[in-house]
N, C-alpha and C. Protein backbone atom coordinates (compact mmCIF):
# COMPACT_ATOMS: atom_id res chain seq x y z
N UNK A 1 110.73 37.65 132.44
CA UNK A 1 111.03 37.72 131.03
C UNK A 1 109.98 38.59 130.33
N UNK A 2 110.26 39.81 129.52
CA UNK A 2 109.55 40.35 128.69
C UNK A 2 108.69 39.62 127.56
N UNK A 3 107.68 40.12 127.47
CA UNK A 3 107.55 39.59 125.68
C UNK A 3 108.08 40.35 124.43
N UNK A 4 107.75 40.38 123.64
CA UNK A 4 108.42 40.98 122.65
C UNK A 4 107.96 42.14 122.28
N UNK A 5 106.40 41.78 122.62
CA UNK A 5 105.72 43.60 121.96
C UNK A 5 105.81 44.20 123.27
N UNK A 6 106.23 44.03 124.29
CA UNK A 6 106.63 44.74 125.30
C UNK A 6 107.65 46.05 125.10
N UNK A 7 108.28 45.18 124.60
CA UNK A 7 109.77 45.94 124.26
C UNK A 7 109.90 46.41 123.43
N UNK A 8 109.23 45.88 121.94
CA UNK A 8 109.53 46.25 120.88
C UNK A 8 109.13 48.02 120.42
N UNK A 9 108.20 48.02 121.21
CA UNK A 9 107.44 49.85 121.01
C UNK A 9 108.13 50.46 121.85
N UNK A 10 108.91 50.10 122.66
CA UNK A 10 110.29 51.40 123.06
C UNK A 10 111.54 51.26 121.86
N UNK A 11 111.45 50.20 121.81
CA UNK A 11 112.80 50.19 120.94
C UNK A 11 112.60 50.83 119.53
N UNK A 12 111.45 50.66 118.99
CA UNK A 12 111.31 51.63 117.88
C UNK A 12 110.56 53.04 117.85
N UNK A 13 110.19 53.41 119.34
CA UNK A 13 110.11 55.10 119.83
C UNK A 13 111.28 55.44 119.43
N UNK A 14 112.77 55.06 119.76
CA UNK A 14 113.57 55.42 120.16
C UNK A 14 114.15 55.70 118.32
N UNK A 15 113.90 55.15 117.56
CA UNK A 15 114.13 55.54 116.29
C UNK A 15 113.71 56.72 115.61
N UNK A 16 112.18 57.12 116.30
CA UNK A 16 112.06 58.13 115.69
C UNK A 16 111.60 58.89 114.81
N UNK A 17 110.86 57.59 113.74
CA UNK A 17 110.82 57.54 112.31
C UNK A 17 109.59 57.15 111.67
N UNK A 18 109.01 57.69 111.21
CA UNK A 18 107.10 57.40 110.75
C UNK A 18 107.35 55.70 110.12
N UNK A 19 107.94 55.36 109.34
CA UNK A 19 108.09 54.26 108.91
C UNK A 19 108.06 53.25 110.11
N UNK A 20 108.97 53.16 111.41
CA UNK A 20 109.23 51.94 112.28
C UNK A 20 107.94 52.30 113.30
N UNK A 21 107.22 53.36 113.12
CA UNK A 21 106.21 53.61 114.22
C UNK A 21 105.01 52.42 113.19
N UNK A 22 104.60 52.97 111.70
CA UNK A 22 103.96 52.25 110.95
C UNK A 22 104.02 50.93 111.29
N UNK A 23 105.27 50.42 111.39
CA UNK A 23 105.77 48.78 111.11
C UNK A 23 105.24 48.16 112.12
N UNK A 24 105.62 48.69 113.46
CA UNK A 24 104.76 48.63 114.55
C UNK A 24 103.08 48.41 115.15
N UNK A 25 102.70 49.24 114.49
CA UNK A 25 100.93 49.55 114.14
C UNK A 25 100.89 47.68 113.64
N UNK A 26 101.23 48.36 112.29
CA UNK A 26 100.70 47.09 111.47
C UNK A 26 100.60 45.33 112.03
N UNK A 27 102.08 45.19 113.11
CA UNK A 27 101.96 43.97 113.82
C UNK A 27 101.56 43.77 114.97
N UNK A 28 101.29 45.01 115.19
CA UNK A 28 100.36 45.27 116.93
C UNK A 28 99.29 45.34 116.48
N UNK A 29 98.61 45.40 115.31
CA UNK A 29 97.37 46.05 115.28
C UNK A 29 96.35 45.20 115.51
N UNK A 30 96.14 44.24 115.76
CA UNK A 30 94.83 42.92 116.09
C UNK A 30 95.41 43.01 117.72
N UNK A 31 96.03 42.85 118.00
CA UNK A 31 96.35 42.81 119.40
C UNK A 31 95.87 43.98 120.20
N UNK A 32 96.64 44.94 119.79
CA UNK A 32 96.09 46.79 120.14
C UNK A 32 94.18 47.07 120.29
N UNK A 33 93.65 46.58 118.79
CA UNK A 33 92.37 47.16 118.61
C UNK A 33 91.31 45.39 118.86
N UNK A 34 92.00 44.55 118.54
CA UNK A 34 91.23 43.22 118.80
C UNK A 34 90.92 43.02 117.92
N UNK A 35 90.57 41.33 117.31
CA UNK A 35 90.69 40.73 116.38
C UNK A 35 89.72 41.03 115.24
N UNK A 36 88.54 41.49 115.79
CA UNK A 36 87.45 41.78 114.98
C UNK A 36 87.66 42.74 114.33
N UNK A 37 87.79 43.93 114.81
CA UNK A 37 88.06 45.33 114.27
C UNK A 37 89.54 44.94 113.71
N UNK A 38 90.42 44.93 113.59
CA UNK A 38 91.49 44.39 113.38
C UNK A 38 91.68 43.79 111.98
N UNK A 39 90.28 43.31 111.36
CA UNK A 39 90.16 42.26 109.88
C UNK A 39 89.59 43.65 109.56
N UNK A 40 88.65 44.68 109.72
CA UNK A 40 88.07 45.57 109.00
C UNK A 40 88.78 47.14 109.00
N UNK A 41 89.74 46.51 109.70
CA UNK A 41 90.62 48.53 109.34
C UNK A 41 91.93 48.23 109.94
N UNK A 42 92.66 49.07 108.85
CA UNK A 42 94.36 48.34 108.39
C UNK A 42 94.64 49.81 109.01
N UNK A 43 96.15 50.04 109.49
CA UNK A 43 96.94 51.42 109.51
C UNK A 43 97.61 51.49 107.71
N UNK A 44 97.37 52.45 107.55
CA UNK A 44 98.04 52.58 105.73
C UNK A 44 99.21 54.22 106.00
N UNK A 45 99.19 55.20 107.22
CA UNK A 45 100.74 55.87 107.19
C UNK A 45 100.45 56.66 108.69
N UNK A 46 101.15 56.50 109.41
CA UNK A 46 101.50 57.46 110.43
C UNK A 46 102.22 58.22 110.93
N UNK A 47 102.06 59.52 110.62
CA UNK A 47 102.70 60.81 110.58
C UNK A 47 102.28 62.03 110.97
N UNK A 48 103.24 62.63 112.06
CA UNK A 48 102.80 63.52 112.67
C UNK A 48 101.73 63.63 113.48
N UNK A 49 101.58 62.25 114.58
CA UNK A 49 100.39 62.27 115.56
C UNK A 49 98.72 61.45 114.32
N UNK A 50 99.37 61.65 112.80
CA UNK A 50 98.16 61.60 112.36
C UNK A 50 97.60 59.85 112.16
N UNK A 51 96.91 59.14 112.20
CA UNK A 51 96.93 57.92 111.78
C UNK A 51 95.77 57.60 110.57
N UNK A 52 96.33 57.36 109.58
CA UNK A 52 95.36 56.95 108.44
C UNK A 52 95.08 55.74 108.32
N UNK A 53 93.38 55.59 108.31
CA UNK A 53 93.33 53.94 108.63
C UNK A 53 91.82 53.42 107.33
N UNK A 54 92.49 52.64 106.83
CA UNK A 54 91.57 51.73 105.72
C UNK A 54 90.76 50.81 105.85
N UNK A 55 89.44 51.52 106.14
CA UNK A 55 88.15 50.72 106.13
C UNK A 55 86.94 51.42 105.23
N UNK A 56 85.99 50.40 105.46
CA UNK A 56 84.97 50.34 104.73
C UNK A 56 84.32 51.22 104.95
N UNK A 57 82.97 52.00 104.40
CA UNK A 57 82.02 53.17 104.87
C UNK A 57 81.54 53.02 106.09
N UNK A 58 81.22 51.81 105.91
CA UNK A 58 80.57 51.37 107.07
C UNK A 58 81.31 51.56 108.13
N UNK A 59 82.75 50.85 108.22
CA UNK A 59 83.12 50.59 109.14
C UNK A 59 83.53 51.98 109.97
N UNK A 60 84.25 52.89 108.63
CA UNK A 60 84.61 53.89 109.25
C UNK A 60 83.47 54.82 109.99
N UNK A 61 82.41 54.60 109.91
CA UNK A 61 81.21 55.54 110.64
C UNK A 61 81.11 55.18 112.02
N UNK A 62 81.71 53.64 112.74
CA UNK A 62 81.75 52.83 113.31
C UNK A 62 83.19 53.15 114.10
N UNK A 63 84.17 53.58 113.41
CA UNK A 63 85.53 53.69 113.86
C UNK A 63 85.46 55.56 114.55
N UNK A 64 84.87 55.94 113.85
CA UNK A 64 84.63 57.55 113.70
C UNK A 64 84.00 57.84 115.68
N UNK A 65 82.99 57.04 116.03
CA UNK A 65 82.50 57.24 117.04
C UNK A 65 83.68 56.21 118.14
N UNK A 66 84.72 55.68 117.97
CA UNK A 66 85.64 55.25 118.42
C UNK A 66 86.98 55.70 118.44
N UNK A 67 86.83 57.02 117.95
CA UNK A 67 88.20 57.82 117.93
C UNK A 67 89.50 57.91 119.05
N UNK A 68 88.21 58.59 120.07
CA UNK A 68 89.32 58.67 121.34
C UNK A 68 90.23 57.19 122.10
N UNK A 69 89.09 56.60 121.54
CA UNK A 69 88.67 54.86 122.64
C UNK A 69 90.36 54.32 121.60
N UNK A 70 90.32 54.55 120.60
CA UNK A 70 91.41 54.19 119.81
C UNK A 70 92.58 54.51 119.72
N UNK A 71 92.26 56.35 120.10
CA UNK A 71 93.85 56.59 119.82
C UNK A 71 94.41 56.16 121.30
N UNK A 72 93.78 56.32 122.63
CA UNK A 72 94.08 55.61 123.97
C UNK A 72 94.67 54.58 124.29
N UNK A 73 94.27 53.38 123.00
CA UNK A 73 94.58 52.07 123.21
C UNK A 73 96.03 52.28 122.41
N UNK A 74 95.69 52.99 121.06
CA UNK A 74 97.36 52.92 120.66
C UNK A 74 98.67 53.41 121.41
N UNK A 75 98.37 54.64 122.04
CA UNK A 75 99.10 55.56 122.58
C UNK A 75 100.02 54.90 123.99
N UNK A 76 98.92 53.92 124.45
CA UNK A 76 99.15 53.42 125.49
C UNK A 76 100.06 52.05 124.95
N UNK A 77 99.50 51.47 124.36
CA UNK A 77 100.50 50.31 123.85
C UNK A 77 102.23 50.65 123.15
N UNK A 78 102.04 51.96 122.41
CA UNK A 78 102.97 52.42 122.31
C UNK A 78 104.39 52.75 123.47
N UNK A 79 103.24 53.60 124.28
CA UNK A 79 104.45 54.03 125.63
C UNK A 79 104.03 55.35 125.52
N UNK A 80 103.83 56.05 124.75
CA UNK A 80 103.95 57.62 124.55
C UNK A 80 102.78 57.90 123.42
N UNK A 81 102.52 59.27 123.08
CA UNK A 81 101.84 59.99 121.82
C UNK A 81 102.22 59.73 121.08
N UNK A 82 101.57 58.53 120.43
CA UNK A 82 102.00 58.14 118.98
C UNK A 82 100.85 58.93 117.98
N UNK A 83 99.65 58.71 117.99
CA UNK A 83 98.47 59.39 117.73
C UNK A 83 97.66 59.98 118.17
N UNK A 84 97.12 61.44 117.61
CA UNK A 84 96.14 62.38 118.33
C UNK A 84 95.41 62.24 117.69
N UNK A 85 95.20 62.05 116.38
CA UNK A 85 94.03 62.36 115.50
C UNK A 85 94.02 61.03 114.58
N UNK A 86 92.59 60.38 114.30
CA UNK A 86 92.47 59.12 112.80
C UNK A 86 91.99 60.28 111.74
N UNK A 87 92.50 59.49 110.73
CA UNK A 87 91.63 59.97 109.41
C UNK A 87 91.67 58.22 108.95
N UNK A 88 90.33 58.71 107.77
CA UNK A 88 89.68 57.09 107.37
C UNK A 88 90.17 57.36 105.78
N UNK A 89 90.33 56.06 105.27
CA UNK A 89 90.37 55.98 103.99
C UNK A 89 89.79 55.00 103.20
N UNK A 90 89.20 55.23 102.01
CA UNK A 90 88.37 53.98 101.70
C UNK A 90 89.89 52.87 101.56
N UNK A 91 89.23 51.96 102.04
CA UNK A 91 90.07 50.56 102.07
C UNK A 91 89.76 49.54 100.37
N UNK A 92 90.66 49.10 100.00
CA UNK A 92 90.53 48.36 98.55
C UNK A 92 90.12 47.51 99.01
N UNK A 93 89.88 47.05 98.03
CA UNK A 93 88.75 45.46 97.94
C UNK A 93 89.28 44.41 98.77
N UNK A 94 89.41 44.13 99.53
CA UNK A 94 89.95 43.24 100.45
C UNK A 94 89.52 42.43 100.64
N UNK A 95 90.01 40.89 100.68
CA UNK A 95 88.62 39.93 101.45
C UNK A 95 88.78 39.78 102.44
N UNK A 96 87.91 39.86 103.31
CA UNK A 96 87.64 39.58 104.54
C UNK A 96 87.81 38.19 105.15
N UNK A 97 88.35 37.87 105.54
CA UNK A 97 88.20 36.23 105.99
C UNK A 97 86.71 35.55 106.84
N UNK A 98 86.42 34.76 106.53
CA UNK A 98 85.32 34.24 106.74
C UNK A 98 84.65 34.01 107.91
N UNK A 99 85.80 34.10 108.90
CA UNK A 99 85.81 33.80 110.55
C UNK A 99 85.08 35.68 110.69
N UNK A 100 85.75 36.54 110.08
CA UNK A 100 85.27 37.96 110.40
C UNK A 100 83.86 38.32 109.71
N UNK A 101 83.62 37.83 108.50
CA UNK A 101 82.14 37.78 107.92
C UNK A 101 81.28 37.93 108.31
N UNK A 102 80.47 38.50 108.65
CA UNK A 102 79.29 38.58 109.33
C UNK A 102 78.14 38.39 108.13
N UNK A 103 78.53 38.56 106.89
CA UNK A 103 77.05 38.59 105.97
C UNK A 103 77.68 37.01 105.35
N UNK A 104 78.51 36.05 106.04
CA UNK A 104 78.67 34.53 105.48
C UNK A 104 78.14 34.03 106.43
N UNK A 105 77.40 32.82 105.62
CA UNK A 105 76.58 31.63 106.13
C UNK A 105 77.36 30.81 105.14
N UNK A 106 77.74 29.87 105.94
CA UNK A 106 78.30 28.48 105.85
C UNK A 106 77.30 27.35 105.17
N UNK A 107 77.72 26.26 104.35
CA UNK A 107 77.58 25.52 103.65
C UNK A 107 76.70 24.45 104.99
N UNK A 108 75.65 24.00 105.51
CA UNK A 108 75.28 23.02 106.04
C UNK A 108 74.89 22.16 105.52
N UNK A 109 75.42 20.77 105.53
CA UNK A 109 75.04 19.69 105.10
C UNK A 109 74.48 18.37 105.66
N UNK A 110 72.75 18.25 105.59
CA UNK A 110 72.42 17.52 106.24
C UNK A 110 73.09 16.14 106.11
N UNK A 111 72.07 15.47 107.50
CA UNK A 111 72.85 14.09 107.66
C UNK A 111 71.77 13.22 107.04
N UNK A 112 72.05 12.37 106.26
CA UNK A 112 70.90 11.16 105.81
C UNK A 112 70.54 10.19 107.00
């Protein structure tokens, strides 16, 4: 028995269409790049090999030296050349969830 993201990135190769390649990204994308990276940079349009992706300064300086390592993992999860090239974009104010936080420290409450 297949799973679903098995199948699902042939079945929407086969469409053709920057939109169902996007749609794709977006619900593969913690799975594809892993959970961590995954909370700090979103796919926002993919077109023409190009992938535009929304993170932080930081992150993108971080994503920047992960180019190839990235488009490999997509390309491959895809089936085919989905992406040759990232471009970064500043990402909006987003919150981060707390599990991904790295500058949160948690509430400890001693015991009497």
């Amino acid at each position: 028995m297949e799973r679903a993201g098995e199948f699902l990135g042939k079945a929407l190769r086969r469409l053709n269409r920057p939109e169902a390649a996007l749609a794709w990204l977006e619900s593969a994308w913690p799975t594809v790049v892993g959970q961590a990276l995954g909370t700090h940079a979103q796919p926002v349009r993919c077109q023409n090999g190009l992938l535009e992706l929304a993170a932080s300064k930081a992150w993108q300086r971080q994503l920047q030296t992960m180019q190839r390592e990235l488009c490999s993992r997509i390309n491959q999860a895809w089936g085919g050349t989905l992406v040759r090239e990232l471009k970064f974009v500043e990402a909006k104010s987003a919150r981060v969830p707390r599990e991904a936080d790295n500058a949160h420290t948690p509430f400890i409450r001693r015991r009497s």
